[in-house]
C-alpha atoms as a PDB file:
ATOM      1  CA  UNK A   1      54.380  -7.025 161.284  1.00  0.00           C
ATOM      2  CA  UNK A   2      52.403  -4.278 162.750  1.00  0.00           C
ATOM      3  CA  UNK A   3      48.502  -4.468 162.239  1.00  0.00           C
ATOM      4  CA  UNK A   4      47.058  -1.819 160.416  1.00  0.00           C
ATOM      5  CA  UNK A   5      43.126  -0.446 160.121  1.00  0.00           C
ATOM      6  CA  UNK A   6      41.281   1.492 158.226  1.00  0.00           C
ATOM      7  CA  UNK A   7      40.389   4.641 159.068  1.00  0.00           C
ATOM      8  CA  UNK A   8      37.441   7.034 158.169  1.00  0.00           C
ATOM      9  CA  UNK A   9      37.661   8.101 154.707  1.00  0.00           C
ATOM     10  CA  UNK A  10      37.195  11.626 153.773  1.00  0.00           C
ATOM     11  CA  UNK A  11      34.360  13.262 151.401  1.00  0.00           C
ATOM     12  CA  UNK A  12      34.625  12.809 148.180  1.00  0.00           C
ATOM     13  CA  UNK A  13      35.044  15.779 146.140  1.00  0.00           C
ATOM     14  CA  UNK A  14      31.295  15.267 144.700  1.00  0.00           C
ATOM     15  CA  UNK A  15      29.663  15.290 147.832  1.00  0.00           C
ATOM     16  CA  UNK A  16      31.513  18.739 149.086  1.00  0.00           C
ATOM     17  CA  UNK A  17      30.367  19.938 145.860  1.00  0.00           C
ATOM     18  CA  UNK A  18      26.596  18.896 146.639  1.00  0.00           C
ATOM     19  CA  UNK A  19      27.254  20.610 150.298  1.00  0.00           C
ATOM     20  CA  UNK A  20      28.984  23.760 148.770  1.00  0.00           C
ATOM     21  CA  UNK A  21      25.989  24.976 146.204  1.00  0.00           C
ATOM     22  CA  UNK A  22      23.369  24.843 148.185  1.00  0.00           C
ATOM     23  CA  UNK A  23      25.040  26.919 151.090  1.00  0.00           C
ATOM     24  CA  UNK A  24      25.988  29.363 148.071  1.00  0.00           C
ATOM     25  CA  UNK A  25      22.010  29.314 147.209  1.00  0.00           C
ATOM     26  CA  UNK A  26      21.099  29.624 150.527  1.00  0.00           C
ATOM     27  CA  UNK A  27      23.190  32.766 150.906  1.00  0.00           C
ATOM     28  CA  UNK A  28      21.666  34.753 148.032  1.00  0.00           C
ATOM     29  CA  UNK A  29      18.154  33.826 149.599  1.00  0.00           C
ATOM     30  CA  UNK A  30      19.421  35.315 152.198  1.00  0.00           C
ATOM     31  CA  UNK A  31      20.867  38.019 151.092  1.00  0.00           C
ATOM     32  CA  UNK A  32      17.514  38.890 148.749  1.00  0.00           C
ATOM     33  CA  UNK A  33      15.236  38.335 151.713  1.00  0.00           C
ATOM     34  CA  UNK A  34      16.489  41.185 154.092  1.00  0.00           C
ATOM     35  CA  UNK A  35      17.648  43.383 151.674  1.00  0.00           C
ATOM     36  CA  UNK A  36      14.173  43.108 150.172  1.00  0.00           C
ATOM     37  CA  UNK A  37      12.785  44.019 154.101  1.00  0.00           C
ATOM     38  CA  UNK A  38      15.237  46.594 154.729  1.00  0.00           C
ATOM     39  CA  UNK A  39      13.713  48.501 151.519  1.00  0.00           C
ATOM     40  CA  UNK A  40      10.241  47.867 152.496  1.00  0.00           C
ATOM     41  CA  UNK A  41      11.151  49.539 155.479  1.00  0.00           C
ATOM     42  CA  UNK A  42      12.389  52.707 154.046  1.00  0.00           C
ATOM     43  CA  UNK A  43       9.715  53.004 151.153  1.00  0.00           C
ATOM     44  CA  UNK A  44       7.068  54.475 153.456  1.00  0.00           C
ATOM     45  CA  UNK A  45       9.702  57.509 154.328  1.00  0.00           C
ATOM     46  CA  UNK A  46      11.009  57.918 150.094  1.00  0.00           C
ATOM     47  CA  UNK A  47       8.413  56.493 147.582  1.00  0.00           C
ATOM     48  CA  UNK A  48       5.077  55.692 149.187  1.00  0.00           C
ATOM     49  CA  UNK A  49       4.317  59.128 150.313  1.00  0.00           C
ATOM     50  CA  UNK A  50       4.860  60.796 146.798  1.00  0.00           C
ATOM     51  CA  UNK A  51       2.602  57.405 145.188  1.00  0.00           C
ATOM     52  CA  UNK A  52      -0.118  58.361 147.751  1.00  0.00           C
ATOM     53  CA  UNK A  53       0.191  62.581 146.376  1.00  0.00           C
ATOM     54  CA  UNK A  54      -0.290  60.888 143.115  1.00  0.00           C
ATOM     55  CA  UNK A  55      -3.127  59.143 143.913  1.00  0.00           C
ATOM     56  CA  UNK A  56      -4.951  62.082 145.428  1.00  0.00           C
ATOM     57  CA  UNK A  57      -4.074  64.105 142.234  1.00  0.00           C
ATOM     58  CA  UNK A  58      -5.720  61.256 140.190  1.00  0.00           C
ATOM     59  CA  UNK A  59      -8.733  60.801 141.946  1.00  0.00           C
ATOM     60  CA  UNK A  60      -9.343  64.828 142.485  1.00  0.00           C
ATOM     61  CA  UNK A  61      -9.013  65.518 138.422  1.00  0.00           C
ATOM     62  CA  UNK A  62     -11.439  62.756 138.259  1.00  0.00           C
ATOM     63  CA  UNK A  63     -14.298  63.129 140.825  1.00  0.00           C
ATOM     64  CA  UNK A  64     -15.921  66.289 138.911  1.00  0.00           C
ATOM     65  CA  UNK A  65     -17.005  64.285 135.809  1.00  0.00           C
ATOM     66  CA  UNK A  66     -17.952  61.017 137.878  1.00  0.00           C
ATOM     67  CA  UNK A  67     -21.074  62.148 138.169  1.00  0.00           C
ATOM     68  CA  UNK A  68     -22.196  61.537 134.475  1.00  0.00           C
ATOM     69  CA  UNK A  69     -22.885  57.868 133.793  1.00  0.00           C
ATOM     70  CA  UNK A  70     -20.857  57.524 131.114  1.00  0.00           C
ATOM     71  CA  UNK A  71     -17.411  58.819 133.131  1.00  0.00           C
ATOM     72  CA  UNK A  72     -19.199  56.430 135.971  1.00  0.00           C
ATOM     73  CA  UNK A  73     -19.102  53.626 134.043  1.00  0.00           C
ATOM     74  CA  UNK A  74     -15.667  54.306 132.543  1.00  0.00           C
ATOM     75  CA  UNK A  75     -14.252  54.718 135.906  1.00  0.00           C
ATOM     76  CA  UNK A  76     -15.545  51.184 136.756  1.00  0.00           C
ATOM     77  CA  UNK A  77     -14.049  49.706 133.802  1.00  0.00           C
ATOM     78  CA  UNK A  78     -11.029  51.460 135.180  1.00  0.00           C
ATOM     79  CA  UNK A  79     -10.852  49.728 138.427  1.00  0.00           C
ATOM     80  CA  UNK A  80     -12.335  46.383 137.295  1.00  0.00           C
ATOM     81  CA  UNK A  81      -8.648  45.198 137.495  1.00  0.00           C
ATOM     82  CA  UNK A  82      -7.459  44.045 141.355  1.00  0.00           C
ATOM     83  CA  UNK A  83      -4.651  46.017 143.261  1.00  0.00           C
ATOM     84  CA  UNK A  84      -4.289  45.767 146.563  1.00  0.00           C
ATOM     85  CA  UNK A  85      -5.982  48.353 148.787  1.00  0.00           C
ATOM     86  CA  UNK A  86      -4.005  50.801 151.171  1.00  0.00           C
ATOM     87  CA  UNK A  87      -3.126  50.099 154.373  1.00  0.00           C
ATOM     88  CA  UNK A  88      -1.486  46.361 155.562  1.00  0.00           C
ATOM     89  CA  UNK A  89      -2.567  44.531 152.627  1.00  0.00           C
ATOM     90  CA  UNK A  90      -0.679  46.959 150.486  1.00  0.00           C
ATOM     91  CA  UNK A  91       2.758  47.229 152.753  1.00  0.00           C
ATOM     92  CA  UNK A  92       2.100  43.032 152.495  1.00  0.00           C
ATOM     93  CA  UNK A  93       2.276  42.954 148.570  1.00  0.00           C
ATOM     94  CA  UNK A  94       4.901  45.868 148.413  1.00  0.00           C
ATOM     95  CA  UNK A  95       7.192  43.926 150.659  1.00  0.00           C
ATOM     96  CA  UNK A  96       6.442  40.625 148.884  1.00  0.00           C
ATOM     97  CA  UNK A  97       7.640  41.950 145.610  1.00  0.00           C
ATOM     98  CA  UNK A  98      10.694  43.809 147.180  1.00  0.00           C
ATOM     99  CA  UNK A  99      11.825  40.136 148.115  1.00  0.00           C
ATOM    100  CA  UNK A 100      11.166  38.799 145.228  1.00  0.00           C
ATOM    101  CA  UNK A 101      13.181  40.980 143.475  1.00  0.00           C
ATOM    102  CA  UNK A 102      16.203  40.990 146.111  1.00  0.00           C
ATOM    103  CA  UNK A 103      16.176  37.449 145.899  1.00  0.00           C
ATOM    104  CA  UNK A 104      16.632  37.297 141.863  1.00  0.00           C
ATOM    105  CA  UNK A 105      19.209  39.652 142.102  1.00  0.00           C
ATOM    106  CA  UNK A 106      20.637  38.371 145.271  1.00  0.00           C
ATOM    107  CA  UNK A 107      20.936  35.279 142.465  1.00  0.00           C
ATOM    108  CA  UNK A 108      22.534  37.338 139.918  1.00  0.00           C
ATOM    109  CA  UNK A 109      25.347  39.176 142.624  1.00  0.00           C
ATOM    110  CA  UNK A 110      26.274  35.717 143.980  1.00  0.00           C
ATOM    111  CA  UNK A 111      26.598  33.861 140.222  1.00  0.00           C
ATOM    112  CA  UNK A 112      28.834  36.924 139.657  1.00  0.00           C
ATOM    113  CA  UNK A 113      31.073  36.293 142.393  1.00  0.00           C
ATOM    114  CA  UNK A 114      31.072  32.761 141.485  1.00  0.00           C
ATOM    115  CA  UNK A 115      32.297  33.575 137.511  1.00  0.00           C
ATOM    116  CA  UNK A 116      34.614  36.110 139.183  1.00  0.00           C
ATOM    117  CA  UNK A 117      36.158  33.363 141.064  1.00  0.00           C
ATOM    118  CA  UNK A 118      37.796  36.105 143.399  1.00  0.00           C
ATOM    119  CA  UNK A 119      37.353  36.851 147.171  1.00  0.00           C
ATOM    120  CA  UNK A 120      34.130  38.228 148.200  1.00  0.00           C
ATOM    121  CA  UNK A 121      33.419  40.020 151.081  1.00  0.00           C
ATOM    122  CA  UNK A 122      31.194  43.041 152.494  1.00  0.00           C
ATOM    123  CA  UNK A 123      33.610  45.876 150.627  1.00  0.00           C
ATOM    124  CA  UNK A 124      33.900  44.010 147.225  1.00  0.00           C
ATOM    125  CA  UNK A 125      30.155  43.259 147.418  1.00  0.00           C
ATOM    126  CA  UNK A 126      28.974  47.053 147.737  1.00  0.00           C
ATOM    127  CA  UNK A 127      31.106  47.636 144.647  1.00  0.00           C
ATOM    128  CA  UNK A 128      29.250  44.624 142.579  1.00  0.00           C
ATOM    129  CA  UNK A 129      26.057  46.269 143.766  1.00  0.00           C
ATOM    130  CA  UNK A 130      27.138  49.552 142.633  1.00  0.00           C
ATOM    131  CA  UNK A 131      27.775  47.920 139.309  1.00  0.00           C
ATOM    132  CA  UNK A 132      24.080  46.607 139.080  1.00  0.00           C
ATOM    133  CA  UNK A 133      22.549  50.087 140.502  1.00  0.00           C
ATOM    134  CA  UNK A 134      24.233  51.129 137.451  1.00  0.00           C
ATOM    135  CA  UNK A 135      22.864  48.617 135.025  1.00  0.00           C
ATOM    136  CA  UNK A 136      19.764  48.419 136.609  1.00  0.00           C
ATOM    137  CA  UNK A 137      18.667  51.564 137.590  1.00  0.00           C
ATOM    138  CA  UNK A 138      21.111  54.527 137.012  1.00  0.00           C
ATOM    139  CA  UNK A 139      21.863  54.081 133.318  1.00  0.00           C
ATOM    140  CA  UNK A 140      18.023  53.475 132.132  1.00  0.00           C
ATOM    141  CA  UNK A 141      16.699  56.144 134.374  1.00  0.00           C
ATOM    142  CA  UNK A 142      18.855  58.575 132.386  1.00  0.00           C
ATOM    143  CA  UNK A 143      16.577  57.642 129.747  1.00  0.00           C
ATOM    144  CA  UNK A 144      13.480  56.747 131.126  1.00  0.00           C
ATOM    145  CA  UNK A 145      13.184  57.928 134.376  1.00  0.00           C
ATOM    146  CA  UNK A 146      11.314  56.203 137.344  1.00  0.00           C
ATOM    147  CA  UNK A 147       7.576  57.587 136.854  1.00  0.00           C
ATOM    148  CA  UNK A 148       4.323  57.783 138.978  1.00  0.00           C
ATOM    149  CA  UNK A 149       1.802  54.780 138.492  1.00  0.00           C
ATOM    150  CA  UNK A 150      -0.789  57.726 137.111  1.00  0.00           C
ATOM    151  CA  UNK A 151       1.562  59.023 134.619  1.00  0.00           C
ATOM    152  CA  UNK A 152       1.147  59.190 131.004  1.00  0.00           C
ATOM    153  CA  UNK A 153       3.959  56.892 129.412  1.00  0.00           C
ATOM    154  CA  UNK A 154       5.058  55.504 126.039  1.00  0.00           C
ATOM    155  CA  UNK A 155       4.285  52.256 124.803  1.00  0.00           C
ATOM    156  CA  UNK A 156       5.540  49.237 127.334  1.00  0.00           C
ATOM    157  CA  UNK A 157       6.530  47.230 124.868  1.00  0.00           C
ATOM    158  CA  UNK A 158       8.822  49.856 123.636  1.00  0.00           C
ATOM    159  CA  UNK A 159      10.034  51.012 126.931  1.00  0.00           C
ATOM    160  CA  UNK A 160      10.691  47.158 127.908  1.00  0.00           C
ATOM    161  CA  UNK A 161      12.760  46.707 125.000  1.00  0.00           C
ATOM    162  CA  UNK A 162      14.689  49.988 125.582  1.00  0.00           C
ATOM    163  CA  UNK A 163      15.023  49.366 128.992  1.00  0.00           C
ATOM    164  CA  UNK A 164      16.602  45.527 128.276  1.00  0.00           C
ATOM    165  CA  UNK A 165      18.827  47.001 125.601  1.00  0.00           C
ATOM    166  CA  UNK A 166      20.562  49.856 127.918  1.00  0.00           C
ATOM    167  CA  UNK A 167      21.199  47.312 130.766  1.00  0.00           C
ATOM    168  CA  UNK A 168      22.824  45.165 128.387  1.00  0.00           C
ATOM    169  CA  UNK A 169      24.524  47.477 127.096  1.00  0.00           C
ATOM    170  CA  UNK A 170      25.508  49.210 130.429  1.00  0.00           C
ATOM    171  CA  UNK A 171      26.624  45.430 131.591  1.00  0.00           C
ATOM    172  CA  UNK A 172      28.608  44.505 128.997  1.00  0.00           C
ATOM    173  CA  UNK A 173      30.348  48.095 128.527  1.00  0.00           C
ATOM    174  CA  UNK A 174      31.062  47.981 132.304  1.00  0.00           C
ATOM    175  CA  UNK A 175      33.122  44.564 131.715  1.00  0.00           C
ATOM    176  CA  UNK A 176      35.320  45.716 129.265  1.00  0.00           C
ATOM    177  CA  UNK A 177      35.971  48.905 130.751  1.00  0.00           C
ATOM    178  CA  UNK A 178      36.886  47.226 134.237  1.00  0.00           C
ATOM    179  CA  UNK A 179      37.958  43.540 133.319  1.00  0.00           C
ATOM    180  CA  UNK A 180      40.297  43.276 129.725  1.00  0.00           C
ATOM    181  CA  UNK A 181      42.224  46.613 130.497  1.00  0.00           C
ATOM    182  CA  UNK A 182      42.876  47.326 127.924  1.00  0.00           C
ATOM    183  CA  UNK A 183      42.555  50.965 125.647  1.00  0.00           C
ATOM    184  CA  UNK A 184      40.705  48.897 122.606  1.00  0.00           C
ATOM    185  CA  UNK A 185      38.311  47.252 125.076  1.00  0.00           C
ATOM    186  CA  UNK A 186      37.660  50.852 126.971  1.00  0.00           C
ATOM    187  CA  UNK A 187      36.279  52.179 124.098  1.00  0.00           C
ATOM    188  CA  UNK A 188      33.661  49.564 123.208  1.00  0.00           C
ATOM    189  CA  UNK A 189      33.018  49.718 126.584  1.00  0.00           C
ATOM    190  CA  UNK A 190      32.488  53.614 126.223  1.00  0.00           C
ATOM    191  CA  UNK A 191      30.452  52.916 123.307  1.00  0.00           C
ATOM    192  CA  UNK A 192      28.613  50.185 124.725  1.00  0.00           C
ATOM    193  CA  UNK A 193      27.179  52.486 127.576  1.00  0.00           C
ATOM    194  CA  UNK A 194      26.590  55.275 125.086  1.00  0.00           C
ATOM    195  CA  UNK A 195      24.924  53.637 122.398  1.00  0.00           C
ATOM    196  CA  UNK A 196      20.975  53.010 123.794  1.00  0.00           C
ATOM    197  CA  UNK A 197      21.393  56.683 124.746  1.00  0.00           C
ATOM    198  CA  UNK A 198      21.916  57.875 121.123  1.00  0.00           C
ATOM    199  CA  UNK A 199      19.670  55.682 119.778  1.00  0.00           C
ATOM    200  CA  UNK A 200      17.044  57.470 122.395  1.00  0.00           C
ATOM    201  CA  UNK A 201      14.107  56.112 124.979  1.00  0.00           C
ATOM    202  CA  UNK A 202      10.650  55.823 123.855  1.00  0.00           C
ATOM    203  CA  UNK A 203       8.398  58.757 125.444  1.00  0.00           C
ATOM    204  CA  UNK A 204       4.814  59.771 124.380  1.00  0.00           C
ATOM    205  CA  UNK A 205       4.151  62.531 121.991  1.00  0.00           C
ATOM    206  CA  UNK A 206       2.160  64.434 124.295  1.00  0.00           C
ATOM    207  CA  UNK A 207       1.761  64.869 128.151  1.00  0.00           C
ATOM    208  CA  UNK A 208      -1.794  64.574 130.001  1.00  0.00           C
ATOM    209  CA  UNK A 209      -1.581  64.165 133.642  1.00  0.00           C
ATOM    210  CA  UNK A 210      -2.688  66.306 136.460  1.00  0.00           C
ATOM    211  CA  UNK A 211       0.196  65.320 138.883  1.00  0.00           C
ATOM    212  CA  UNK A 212       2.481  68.391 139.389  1.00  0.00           C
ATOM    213  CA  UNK A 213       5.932  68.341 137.612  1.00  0.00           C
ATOM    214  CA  UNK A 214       7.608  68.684 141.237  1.00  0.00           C
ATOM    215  CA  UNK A 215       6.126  66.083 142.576  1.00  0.00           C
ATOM    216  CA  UNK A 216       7.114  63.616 139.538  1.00  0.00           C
ATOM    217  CA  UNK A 217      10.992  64.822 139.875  1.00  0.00           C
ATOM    218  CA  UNK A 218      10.801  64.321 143.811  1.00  0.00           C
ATOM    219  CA  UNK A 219       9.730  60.503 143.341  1.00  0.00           C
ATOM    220  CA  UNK A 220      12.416  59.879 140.334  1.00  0.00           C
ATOM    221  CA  UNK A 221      14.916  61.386 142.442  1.00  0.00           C
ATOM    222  CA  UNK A 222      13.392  59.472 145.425  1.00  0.00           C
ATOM    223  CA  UNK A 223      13.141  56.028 143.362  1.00  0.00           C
ATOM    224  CA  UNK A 224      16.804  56.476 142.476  1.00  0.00           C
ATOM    225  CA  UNK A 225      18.421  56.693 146.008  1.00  0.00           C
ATOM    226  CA  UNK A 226      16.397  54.293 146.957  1.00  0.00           C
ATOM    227  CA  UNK A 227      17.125  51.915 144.785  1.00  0.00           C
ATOM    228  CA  UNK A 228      20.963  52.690 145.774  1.00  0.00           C
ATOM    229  CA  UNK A 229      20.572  51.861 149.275  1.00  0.00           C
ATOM    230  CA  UNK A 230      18.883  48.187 147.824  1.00  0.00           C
ATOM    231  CA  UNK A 231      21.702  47.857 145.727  1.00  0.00           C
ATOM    232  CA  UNK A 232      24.457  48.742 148.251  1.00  0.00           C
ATOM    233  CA  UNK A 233      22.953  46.999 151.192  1.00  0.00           C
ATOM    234  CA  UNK A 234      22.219  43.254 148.724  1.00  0.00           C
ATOM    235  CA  UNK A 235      25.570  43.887 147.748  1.00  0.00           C
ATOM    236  CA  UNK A 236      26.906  43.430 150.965  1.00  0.00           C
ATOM    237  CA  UNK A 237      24.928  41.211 152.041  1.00  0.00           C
ATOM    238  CA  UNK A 238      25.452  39.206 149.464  1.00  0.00           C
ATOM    239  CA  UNK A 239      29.608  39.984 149.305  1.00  0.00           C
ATOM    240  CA  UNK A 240      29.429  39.016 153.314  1.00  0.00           C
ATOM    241  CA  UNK A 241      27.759  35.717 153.281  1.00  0.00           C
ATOM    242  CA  UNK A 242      29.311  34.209 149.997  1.00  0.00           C
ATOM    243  CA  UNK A 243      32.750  35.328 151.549  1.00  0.00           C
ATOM    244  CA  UNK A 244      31.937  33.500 154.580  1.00  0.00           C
ATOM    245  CA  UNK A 245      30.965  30.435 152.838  1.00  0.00           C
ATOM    246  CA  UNK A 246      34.064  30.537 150.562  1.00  0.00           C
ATOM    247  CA  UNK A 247      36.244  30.696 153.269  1.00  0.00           C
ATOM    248  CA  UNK A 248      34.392  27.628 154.738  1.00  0.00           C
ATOM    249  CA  UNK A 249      34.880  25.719 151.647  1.00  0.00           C
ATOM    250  CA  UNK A 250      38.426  26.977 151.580  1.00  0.00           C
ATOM    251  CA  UNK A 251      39.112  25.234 154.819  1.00  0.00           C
ATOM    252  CA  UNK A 252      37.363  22.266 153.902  1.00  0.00           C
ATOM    253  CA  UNK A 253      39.085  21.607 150.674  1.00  0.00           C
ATOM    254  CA  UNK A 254      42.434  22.729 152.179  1.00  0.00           C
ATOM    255  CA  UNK A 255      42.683  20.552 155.086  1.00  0.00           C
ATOM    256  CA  UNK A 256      45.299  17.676 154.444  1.00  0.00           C
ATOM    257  CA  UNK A 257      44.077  14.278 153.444  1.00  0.00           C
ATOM    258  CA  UNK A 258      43.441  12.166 156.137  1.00  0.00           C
ATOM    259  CA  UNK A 259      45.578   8.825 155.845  1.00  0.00           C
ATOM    260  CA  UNK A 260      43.387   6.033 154.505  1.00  0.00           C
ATOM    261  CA  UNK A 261      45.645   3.496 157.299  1.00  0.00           C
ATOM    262  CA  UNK A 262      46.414   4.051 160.803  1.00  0.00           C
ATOM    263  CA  UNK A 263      49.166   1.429 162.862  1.00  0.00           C
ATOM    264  CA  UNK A 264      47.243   0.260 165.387  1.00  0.00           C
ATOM    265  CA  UNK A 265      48.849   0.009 168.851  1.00  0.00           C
END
């Protein structure tokens, strides 16, 4: 009778599972983190420069009545609040937030994939980011479009709510036109991403700002593209590493079992 022994048995399918998320997790970080940098990097040649014009505008319209004490100590209560100042601190903070926000999203683009269940890669990824430019940015700028810090603005708790509504909206219309296909579920979808815009964004009554109207259209159009290249560069990102790790898991999982008993010799 020949001898058997036992050989090394393979993962269990819990433990691949506990390998498998985090690698997923650690790809959106990843993705989030140098998408955030790469549009930290271009900010100082789109946005920044207009924000600085701004700035200038603001404190020019208000440097002839600082010198009464009441505009002095209205312009204090102003700038009692703490912002970073210009310079490295400021590029610090900007890029900061631009990571946080790549990483949430980086979150959101790799859940997506995950629901999807399909095969990610770089190509399919720039289309999912396309898809959130378009929630995220394109559909409620057509609404309420990306504004200077200095500029007059309606309520935020009305623009917030707006704002949620047409990327829900955009979202879920975007679904049914792409996923269901079918005519009944086009239309809602049509409807869907029509609807916040009939209903209408919030916007003042009036307009009081000294920034000129060119300059305000050159940083909405600039806050738009940029926010495309974010999108288009996360989403590959993103559709890259989750497509790599898939395909590791794929090979892991797929491998045949490895027999429990060997003959020894």
């Amino acid at each position: 009778m020949r001898r058997t022994t036992r050989a090394t048995p393979s993962p269990s399918p819990a433990t691949e599972r506990r390998t498998v998320i985090p690698r997923f997790l650690a790809s959106a970080l990843l993705a989030g983190f140098l998408a955030g940098l790469a549009v930290t990097l271009l900010q100082p040649f789109t946005t920044a420069p207009l924000i600085m014009q701004a700035e200038a505008y603001e404190h020019a319209a208000a440097a002839p009545a600082s010198g009464t004490p009441h505009a002095h100590d209205h312009a204090q209560g102003e700038d009692s609040g703490w912002k970073p100042s210009g310079g490295m601190e400021r590029l610090i903070f900007t890029a900061l937030a631009n990571v946080i926000t790549g990483v949430g999203f980086g979150f959101l683009l790799v859940a997506s994939f995950a629901l999807w269940n399909g095969k990610a890669n770089g190509r399919t990824g720039v289309i999912w980011g396309m898809a959130g430019f378009a929630v995220f940015t394109l559909a409620p700028s057509l609404g309420l479009a990306p504004e200077l810090p200095t500029t007059q603005a309606a309520g935020l708790m009305a623009r917030q709510t707006w704002w949620i509504l047409t990327a829900a909206a955009t979202a879920a219309g975007l679904w049914l036109l792409v996923f269901p296909r079918k005519p009944l579920a086009a239309a809602a979808g049509i409807a869907a991403i029509a609807l916040p815009h009939i209903i209408g964004a919030p916007h003042p009554h009036g307009f009081s700002t000294q920034i000129p109207p060119e300059l305000a259209a050159q940083f909405a159009a600039a806050s738009i593209v940029t926010s495309a290249v974010f999108w288009a560069c996360l989403g590959w990102l993103a559709g890259a590493l989750y497509g790599r790790d898939s395909a590791a898991e794929s090979r892991s999982s797929g491998a045949p079992d490895r027999p429990r008993y060997r003959a020894a010799s």
